[in-house]
Protein backbone atom coordinates (compact mmCIF):
# COMPACT_ATOMS: atom_id res chain seq x y z
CA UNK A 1 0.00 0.00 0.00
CA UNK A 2 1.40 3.61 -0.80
CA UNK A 3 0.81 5.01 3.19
CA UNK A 4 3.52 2.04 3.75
CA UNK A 5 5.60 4.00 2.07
CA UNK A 6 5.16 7.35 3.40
CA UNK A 7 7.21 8.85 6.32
CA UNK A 8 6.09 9.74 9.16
CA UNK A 9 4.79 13.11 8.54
CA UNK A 10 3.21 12.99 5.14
CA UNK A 11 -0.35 13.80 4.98
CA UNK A 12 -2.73 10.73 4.82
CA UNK A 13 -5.69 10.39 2.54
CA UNK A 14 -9.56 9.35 4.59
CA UNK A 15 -8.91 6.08 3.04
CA UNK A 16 -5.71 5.51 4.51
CA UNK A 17 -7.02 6.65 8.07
CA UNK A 18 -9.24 4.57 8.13
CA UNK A 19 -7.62 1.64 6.86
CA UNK A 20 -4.90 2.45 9.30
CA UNK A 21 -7.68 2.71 12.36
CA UNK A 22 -10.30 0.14 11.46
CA UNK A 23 -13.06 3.05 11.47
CA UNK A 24 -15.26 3.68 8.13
CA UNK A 25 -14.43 6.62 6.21
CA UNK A 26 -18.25 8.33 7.22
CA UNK A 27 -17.41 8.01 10.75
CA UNK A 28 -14.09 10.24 9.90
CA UNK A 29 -16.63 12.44 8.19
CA UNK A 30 -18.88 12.14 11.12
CA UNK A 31 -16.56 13.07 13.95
CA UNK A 32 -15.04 16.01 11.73
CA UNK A 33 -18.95 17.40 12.51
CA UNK A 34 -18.70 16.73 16.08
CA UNK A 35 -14.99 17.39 17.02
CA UNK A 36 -13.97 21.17 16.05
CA UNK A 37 -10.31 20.21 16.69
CA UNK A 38 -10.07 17.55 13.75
CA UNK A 39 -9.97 19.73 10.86
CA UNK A 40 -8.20 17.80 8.08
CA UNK A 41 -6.76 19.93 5.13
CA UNK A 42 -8.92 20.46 2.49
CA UNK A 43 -7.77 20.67 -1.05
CA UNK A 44 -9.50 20.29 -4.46
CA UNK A 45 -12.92 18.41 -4.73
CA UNK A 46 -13.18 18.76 -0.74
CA UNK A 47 -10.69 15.79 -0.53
CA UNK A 48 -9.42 15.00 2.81
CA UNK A 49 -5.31 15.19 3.98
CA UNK A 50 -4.53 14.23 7.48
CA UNK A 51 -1.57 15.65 9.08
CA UNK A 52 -0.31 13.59 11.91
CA UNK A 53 -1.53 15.48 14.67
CA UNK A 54 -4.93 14.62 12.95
CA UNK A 55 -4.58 10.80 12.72
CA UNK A 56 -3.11 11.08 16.24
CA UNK A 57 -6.38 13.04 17.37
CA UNK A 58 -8.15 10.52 15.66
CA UNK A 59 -6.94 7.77 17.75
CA UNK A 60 -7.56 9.49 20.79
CA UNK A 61 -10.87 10.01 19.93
CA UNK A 62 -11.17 6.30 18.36
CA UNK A 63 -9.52 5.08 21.97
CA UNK A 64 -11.80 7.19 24.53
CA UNK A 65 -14.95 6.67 22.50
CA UNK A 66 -14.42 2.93 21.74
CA UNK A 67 -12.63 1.42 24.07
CA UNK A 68 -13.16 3.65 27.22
CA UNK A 69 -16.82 4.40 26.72
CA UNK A 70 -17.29 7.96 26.88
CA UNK A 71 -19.96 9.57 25.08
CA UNK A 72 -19.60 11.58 22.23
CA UNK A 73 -20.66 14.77 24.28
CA UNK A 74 -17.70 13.27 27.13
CA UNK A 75 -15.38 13.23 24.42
CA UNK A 76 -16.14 17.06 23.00
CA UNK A 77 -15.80 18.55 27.10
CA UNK A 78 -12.46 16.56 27.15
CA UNK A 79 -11.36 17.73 24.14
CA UNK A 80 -12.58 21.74 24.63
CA UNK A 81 -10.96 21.03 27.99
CA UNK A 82 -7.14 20.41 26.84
CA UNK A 83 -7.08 19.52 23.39
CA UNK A 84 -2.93 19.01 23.45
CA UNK A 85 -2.99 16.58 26.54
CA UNK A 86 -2.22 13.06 24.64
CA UNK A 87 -4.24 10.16 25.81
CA UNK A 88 -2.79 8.97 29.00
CA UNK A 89 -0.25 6.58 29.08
CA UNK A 90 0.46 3.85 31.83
CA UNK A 91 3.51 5.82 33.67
CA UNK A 92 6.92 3.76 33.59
CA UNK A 93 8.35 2.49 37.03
CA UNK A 94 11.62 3.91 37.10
CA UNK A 95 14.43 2.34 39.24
CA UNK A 96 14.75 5.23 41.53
CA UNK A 97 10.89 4.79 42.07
CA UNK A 98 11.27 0.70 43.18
CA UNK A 99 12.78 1.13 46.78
CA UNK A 100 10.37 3.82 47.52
CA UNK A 101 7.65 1.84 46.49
CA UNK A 102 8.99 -1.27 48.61
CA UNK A 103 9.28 0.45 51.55
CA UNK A 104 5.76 1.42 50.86
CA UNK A 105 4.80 -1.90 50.70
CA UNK A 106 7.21 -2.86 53.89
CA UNK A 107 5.25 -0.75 55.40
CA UNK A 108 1.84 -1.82 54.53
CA UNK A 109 2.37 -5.55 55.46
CA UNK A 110 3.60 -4.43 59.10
CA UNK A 111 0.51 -2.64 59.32
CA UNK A 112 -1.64 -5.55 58.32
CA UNK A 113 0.12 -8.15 60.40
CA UNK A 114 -0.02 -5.49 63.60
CA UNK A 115 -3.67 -4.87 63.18
């Protein structure tokens, strides 16, 4: 396929969106209605060129709809909210974090076994 071929920040066609996401092209079309922050570029013959930041939005929107079961109207409040705020991620443990976190712990257990 030619979006295989594409770097990283070329613009993407509706077809290749939604090939890439799994979502139908009128349910792009739809959430452009719904969503003022997904504004593809327009260009001749009202065809449809995602920039990153668009297909990225589009997954965010595909991910808290979908998969986390806002509502549509959930979505939009997030979204007017802080539109630049990614999706949230699960945060990495880092090493300095561990003992912390096992002394934590230490100290749970003590107060289980006490009570």
């Amino acid at each position: 396929m030619a979006s295989d071929a594409k770097s990283a920040a070329a613009f993407r066609t509706i077809g290749e969106v939604a090939q890439a996401t799994g979502l139908a092209p009128h349910i792009l079309r739809y959430w452009e209605s719904r969503f003022p922050q997904l504004r593809p570029v327009t260009r001749a013959g009202n065809r449809r060129y995602y920039r990153p930041e668009d297909v990225a939005l589009v997954e965010r929107i595909d991910q808290l709809l979908n998969r986390e079961g806002y509502t549509i109207k959930g979505v939009q409040q997030l979204l007017a909210r802080d539109p630049a705020v990614p999706a949230p991620a699960p945060a990495p443990v880092s090493a300095a974090a561990t003992p912390t976190l096992v002394a934590i712990r230490d100290l749970l257990a003590r107060a289980i076994t006490d009570d």
